[in-house]
N, C-alpha and C. Protein backbone atom coordinates (compact mmCIF):
# COMPACT_ATOMS: atom_id res chain seq x y z
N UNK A 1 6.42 -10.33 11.21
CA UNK A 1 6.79 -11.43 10.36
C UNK A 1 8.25 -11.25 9.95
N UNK A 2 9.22 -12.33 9.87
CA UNK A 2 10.23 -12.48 9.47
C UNK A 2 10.49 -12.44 7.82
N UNK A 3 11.67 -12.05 7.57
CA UNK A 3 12.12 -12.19 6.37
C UNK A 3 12.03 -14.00 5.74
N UNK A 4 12.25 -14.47 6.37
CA UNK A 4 12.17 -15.99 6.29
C UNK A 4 10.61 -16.66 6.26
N UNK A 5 9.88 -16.32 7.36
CA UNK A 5 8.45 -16.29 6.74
C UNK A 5 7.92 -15.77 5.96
N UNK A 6 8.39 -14.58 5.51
CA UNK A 6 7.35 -13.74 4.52
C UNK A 6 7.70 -14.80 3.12
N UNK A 7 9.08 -15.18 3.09
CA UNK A 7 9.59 -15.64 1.76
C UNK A 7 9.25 -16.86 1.53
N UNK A 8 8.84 -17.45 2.78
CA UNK A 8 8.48 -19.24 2.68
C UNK A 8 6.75 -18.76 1.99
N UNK A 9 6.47 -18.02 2.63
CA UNK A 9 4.60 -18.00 1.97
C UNK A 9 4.45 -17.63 0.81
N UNK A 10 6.04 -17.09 0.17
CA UNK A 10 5.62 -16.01 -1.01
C UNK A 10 6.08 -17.39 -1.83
N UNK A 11 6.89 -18.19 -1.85
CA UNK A 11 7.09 -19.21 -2.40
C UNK A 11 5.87 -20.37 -2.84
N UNK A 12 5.30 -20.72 -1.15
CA UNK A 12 4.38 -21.81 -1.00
C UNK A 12 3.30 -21.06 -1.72
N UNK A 13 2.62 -20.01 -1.74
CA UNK A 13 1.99 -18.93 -3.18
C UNK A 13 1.75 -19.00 -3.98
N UNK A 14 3.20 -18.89 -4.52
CA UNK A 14 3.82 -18.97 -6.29
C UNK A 14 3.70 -20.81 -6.86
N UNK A 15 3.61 -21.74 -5.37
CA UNK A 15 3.12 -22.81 -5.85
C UNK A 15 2.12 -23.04 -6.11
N UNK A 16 0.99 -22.39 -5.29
CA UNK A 16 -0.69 -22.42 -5.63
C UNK A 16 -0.95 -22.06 -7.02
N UNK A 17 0.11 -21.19 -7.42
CA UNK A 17 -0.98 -20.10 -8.27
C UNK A 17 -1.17 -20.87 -9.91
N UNK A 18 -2.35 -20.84 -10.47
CA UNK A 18 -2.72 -21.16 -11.40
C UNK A 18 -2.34 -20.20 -12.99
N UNK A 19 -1.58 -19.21 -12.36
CA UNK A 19 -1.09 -18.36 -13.72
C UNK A 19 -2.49 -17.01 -13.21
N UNK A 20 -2.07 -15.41 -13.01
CA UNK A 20 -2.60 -14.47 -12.74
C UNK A 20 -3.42 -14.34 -11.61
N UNK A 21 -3.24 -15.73 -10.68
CA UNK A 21 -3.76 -15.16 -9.46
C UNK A 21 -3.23 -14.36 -8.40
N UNK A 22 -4.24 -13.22 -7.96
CA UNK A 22 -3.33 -12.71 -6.65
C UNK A 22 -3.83 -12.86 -5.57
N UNK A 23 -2.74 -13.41 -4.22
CA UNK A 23 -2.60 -13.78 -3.18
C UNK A 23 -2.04 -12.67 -2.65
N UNK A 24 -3.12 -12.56 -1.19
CA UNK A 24 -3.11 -11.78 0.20
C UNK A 24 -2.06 -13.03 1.43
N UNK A 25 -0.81 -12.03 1.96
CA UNK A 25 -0.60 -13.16 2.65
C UNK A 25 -1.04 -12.98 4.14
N UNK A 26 -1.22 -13.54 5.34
CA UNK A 26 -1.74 -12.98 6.59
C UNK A 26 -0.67 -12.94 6.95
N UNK A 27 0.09 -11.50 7.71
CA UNK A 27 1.23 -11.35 7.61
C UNK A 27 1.19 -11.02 9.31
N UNK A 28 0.30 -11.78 10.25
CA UNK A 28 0.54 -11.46 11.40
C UNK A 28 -0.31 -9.70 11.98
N UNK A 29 -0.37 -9.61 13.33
CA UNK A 29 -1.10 -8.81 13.68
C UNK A 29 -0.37 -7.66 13.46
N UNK A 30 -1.18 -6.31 13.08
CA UNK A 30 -0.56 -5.37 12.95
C UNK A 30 -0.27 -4.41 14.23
N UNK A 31 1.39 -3.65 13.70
CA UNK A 31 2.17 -3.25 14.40
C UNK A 31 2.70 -1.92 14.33
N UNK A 32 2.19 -0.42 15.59
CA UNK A 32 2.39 0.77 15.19
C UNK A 32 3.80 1.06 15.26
N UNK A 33 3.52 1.73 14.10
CA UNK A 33 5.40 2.88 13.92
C UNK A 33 5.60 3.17 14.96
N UNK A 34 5.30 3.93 15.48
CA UNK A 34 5.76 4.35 16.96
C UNK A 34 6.45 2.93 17.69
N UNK A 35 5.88 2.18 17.98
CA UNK A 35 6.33 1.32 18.58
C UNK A 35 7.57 0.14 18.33
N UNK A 36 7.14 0.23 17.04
CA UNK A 36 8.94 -0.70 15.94
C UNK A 36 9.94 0.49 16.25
N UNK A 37 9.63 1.98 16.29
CA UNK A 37 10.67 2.90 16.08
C UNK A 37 11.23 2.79 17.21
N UNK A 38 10.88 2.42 18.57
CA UNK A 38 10.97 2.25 19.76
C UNK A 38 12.07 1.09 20.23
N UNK A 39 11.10 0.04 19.62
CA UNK A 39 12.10 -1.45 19.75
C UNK A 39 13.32 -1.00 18.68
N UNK A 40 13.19 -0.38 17.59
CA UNK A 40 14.77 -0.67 16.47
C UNK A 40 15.67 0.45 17.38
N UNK A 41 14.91 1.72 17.70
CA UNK A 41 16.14 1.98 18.44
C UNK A 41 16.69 1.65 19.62
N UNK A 42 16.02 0.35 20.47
CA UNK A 42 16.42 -0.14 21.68
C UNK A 42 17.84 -1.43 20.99
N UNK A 43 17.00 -1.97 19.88
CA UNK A 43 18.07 -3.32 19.36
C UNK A 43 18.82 -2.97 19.08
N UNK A 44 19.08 -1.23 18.65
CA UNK A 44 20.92 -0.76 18.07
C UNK A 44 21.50 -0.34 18.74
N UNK A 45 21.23 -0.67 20.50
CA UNK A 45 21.94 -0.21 21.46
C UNK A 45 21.64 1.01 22.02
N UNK A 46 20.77 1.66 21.08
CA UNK A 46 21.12 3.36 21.73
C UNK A 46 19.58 3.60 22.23
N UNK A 47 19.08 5.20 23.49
CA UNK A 47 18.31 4.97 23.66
C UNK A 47 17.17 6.67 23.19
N UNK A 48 16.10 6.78 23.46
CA UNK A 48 15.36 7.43 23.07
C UNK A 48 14.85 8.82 23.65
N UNK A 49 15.82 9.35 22.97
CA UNK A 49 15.79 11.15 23.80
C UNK A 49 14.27 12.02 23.79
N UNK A 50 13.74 12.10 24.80
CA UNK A 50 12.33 12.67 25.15
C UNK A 50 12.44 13.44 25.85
N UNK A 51 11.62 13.78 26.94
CA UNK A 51 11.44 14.24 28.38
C UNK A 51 12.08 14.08 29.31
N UNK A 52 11.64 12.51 29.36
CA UNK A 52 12.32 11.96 30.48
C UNK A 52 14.00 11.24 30.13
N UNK A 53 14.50 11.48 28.75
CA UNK A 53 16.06 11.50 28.74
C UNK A 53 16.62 12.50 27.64
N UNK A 54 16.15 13.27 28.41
CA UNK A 54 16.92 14.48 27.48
C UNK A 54 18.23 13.96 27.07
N UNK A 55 19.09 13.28 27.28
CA UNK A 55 20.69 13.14 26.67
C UNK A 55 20.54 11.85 25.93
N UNK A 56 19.12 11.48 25.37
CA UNK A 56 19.29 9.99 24.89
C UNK A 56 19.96 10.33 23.53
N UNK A 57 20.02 9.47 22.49
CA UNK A 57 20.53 9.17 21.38
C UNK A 57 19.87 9.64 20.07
N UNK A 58 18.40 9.67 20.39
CA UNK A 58 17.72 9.48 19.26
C UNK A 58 16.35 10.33 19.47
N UNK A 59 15.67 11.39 19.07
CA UNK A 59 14.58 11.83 19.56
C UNK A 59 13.28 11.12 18.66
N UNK A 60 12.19 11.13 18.91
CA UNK A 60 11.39 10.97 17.38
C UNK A 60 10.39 11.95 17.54
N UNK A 61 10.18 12.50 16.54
CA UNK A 61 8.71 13.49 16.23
C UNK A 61 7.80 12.91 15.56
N UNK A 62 6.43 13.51 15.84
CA UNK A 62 5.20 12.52 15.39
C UNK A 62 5.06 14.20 14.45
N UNK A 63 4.93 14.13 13.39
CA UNK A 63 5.00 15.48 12.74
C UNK A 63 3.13 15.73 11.91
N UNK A 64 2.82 14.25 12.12
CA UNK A 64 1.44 13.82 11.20
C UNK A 64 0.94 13.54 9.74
N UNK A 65 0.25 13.48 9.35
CA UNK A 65 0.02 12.71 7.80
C UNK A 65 0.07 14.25 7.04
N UNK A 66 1.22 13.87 6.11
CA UNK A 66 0.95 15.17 5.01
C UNK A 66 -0.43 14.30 3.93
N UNK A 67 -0.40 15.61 3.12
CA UNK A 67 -1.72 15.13 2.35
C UNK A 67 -1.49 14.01 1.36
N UNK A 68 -2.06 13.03 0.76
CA UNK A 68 -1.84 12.00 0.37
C UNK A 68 -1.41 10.68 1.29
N UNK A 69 -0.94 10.81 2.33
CA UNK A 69 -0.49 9.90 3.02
C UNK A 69 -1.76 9.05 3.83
N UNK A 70 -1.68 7.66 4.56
CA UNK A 70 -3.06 7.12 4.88
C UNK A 70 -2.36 6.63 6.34
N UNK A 71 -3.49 6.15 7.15
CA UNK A 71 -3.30 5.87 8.60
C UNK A 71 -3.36 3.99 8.42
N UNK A 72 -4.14 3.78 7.12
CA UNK A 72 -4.11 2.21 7.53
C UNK A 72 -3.48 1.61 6.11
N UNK A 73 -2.64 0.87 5.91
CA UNK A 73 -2.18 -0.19 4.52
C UNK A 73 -3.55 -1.22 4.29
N UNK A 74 -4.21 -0.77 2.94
CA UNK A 74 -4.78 -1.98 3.03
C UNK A 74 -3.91 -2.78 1.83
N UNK A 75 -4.22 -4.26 2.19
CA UNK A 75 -3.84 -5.29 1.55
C UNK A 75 -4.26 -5.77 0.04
N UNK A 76 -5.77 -5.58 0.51
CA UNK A 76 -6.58 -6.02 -0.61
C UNK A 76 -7.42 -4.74 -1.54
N UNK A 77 -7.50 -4.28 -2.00
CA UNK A 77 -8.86 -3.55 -2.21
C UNK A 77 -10.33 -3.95 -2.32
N UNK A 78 -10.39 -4.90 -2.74
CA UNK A 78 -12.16 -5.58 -2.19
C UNK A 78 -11.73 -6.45 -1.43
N UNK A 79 -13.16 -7.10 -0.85
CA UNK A 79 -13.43 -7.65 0.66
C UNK A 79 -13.68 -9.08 0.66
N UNK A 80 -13.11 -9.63 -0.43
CA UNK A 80 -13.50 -11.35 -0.87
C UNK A 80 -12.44 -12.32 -1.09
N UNK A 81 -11.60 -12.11 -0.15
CA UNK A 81 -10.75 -13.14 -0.05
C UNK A 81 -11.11 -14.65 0.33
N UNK A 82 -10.49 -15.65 -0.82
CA UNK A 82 -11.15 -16.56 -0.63
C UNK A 82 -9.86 -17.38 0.13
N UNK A 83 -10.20 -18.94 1.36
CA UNK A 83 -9.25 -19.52 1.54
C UNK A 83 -8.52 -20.30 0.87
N UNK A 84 -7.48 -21.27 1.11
CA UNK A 84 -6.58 -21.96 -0.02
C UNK A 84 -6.21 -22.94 1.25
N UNK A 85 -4.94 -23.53 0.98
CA UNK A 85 -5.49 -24.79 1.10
C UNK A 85 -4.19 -24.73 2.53
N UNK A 86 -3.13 -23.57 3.04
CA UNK A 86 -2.70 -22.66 3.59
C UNK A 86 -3.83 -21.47 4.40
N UNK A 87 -3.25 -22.04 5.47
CA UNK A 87 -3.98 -20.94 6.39
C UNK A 87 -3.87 -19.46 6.45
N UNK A 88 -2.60 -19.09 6.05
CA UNK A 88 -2.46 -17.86 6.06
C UNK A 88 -2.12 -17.42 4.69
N UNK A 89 -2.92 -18.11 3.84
CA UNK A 89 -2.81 -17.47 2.18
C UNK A 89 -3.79 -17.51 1.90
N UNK A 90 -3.88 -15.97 1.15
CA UNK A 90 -5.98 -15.82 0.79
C UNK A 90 -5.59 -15.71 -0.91
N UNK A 91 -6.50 -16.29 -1.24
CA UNK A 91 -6.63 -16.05 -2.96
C UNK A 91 -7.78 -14.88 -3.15
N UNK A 92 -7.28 -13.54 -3.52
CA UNK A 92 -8.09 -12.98 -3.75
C UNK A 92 -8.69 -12.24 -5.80
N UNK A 93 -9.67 -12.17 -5.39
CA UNK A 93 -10.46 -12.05 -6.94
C UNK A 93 -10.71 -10.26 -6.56
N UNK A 94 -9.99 -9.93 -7.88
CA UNK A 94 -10.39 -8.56 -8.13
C UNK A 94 -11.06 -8.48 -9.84
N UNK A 95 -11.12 -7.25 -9.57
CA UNK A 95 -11.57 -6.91 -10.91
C UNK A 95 -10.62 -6.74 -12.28
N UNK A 96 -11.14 -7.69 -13.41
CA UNK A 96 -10.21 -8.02 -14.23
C UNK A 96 -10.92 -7.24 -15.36
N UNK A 97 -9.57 -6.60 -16.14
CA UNK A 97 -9.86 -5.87 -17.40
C UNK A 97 -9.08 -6.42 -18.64
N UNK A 98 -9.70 -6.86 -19.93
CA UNK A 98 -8.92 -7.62 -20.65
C UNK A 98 -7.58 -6.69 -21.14
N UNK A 99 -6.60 -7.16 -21.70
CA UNK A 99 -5.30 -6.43 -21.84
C UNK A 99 -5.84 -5.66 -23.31
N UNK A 100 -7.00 -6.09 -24.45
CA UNK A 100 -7.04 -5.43 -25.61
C UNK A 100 -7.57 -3.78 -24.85
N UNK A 101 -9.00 -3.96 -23.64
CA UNK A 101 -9.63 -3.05 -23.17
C UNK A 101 -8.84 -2.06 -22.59
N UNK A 102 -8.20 -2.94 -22.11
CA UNK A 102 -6.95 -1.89 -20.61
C UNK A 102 -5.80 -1.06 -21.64
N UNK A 103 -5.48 -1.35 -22.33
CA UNK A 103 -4.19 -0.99 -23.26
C UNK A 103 -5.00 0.14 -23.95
N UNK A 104 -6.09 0.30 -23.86
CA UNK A 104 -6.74 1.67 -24.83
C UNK A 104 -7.24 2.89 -24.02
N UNK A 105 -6.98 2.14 -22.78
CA UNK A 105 -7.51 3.32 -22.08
C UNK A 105 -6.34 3.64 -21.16
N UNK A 106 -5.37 2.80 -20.80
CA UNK A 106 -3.72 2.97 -20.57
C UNK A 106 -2.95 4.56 -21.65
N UNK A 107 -3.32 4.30 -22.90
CA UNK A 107 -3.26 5.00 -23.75
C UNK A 107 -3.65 6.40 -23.59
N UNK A 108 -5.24 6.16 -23.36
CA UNK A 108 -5.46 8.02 -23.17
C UNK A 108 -5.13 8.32 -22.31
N UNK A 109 -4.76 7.62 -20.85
CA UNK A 109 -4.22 8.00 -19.56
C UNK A 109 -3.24 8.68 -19.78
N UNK A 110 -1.75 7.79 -20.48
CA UNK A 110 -0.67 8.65 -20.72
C UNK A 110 -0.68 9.85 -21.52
N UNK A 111 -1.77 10.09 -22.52
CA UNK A 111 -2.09 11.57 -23.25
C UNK A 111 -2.53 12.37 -22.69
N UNK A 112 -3.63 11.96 -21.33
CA UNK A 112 -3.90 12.88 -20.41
C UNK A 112 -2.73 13.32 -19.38
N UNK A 113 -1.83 12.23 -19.03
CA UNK A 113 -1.00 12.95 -17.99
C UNK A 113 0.22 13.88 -18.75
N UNK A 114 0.28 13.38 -19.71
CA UNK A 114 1.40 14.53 -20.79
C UNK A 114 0.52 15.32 -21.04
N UNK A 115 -0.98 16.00 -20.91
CA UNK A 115 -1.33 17.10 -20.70
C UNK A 115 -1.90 18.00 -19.42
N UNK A 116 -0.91 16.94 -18.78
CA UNK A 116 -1.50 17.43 -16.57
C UNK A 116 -3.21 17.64 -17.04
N UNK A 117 -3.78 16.89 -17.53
CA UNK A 117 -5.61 17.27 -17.19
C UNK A 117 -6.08 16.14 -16.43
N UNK A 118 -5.74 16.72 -15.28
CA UNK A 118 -5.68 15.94 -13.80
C UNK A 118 -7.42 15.35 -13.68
N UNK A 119 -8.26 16.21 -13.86
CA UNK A 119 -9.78 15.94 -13.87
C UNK A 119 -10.23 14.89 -14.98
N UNK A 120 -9.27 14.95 -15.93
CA UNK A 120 -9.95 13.56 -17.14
C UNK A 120 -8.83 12.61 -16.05
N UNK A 121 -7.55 12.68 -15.80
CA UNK A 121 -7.18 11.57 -15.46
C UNK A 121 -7.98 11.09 -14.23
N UNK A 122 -8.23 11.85 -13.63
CA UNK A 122 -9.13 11.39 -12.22
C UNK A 122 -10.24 10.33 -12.88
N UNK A 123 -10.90 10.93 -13.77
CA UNK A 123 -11.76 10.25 -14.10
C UNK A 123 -11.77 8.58 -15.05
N UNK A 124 -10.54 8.57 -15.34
CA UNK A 124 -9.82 7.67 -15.79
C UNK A 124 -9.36 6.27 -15.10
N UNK A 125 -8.86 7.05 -13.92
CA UNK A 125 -8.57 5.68 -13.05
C UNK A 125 -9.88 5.29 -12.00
N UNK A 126 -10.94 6.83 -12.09
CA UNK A 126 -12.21 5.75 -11.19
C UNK A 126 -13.03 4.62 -12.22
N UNK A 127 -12.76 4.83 -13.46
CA UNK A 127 -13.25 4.07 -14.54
C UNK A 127 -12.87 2.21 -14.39
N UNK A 128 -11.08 2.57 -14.17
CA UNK A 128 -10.18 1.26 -14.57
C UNK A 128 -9.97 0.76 -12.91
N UNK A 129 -10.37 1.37 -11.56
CA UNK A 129 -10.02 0.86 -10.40
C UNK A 129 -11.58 0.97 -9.80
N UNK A 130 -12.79 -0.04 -9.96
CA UNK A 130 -14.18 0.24 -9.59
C UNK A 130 -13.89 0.22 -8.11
N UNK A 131 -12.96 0.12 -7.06
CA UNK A 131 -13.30 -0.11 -5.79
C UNK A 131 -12.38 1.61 -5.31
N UNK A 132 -12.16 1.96 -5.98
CA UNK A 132 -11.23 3.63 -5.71
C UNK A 132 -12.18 4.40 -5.16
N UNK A 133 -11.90 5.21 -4.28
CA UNK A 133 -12.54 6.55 -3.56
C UNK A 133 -11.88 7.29 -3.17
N UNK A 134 -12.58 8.38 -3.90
CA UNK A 134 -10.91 9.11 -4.31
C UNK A 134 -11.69 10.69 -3.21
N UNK A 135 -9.95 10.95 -2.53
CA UNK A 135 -9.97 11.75 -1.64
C UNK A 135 -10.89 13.15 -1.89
N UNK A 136 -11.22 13.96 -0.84
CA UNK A 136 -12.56 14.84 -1.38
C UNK A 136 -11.73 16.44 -1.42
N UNK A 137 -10.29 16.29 -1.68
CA UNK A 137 -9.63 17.02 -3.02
C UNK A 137 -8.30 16.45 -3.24
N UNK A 138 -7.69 17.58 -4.41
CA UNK A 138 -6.90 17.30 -4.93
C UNK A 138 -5.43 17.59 -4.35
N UNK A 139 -5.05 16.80 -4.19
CA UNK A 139 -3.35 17.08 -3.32
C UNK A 139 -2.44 16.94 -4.24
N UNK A 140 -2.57 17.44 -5.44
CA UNK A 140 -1.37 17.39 -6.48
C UNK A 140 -0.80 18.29 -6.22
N UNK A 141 0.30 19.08 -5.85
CA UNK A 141 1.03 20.05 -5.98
C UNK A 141 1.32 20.68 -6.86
N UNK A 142 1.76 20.07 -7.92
CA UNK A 142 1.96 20.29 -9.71
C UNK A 142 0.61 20.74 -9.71
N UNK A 143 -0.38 20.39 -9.99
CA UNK A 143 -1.89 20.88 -10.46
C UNK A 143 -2.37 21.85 -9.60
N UNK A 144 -2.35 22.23 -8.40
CA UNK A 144 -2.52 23.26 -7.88
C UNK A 144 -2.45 24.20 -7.83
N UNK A 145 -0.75 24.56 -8.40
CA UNK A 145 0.13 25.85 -8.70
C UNK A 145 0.41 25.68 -10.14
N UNK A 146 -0.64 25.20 -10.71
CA UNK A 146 -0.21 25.90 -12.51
C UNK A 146 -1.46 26.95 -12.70
């Protein structure tokens, strides 16, 4: 998707929206790194030092996912995107927490993370994010080595 499309949908969007809705846009089929890294370094002229051109310009290493990192972007977090009146704009419904509810528990969050007690905060955001599944450990670095 273009800069010019992404901005025409994010517009035509911001016209739908009724005040706090959020919109998924269909942003076209998805497209591996490897392969954009491929085309951007073909469009800047230069070419791609491997095997077979040892004297190219540019090498790339696939080095793999450090911890925290994910293989897929999702868009949405739940699965109920509804249509609109735009083909490639989904109105989607998540889970809403009132601002008196959310602001009190926003609260102990920040008292928990000014006391790194990583296990209440864990437990904190599976509370305030019901669709979270949270990795089966902890990749904090800070919390690891204290």
């Amino acid at each position: 998707m273009t800069i010019p499309e992404a901005a025409q949908l994010v517009i035509q969007a911001g016209a739908m929206s009724n005040g706090g809705d959020v919109f998924v846009l269909d942003m076209g089929e998805p497209v591996k790194i490897i392969e954009l890294a491929h085309h951007m370094i073909k469009l800047s002229g230069l070419t791609i030092k491997d095997n077979t051109n040892p004297d190219g310009d540019i090498e790339i290493k696939v080095i793999g996912l450090r911890p925290g990192e994910k293989l897929f972007e999702e868009l949405l977090i739940g699965d109920n995107p509804q249509d609109t009146s735009h083909s490639r704009i989904m109105r989607a419904h998540e889970h809403f927490i009132k601002w008196k509810e959310l602001k009190v528990d926003l609260d102990k969050l920040v008292v928990r993370l000014n006391n790194n007690d990583l296990d209440e905060v864990h437990k904190l955001i599976m509370k305030l994010v019901l669709e979270y599944v949270p990795e089966k450990k902890i990749v904090d670095w800070v919390y690891l080595n204290r």
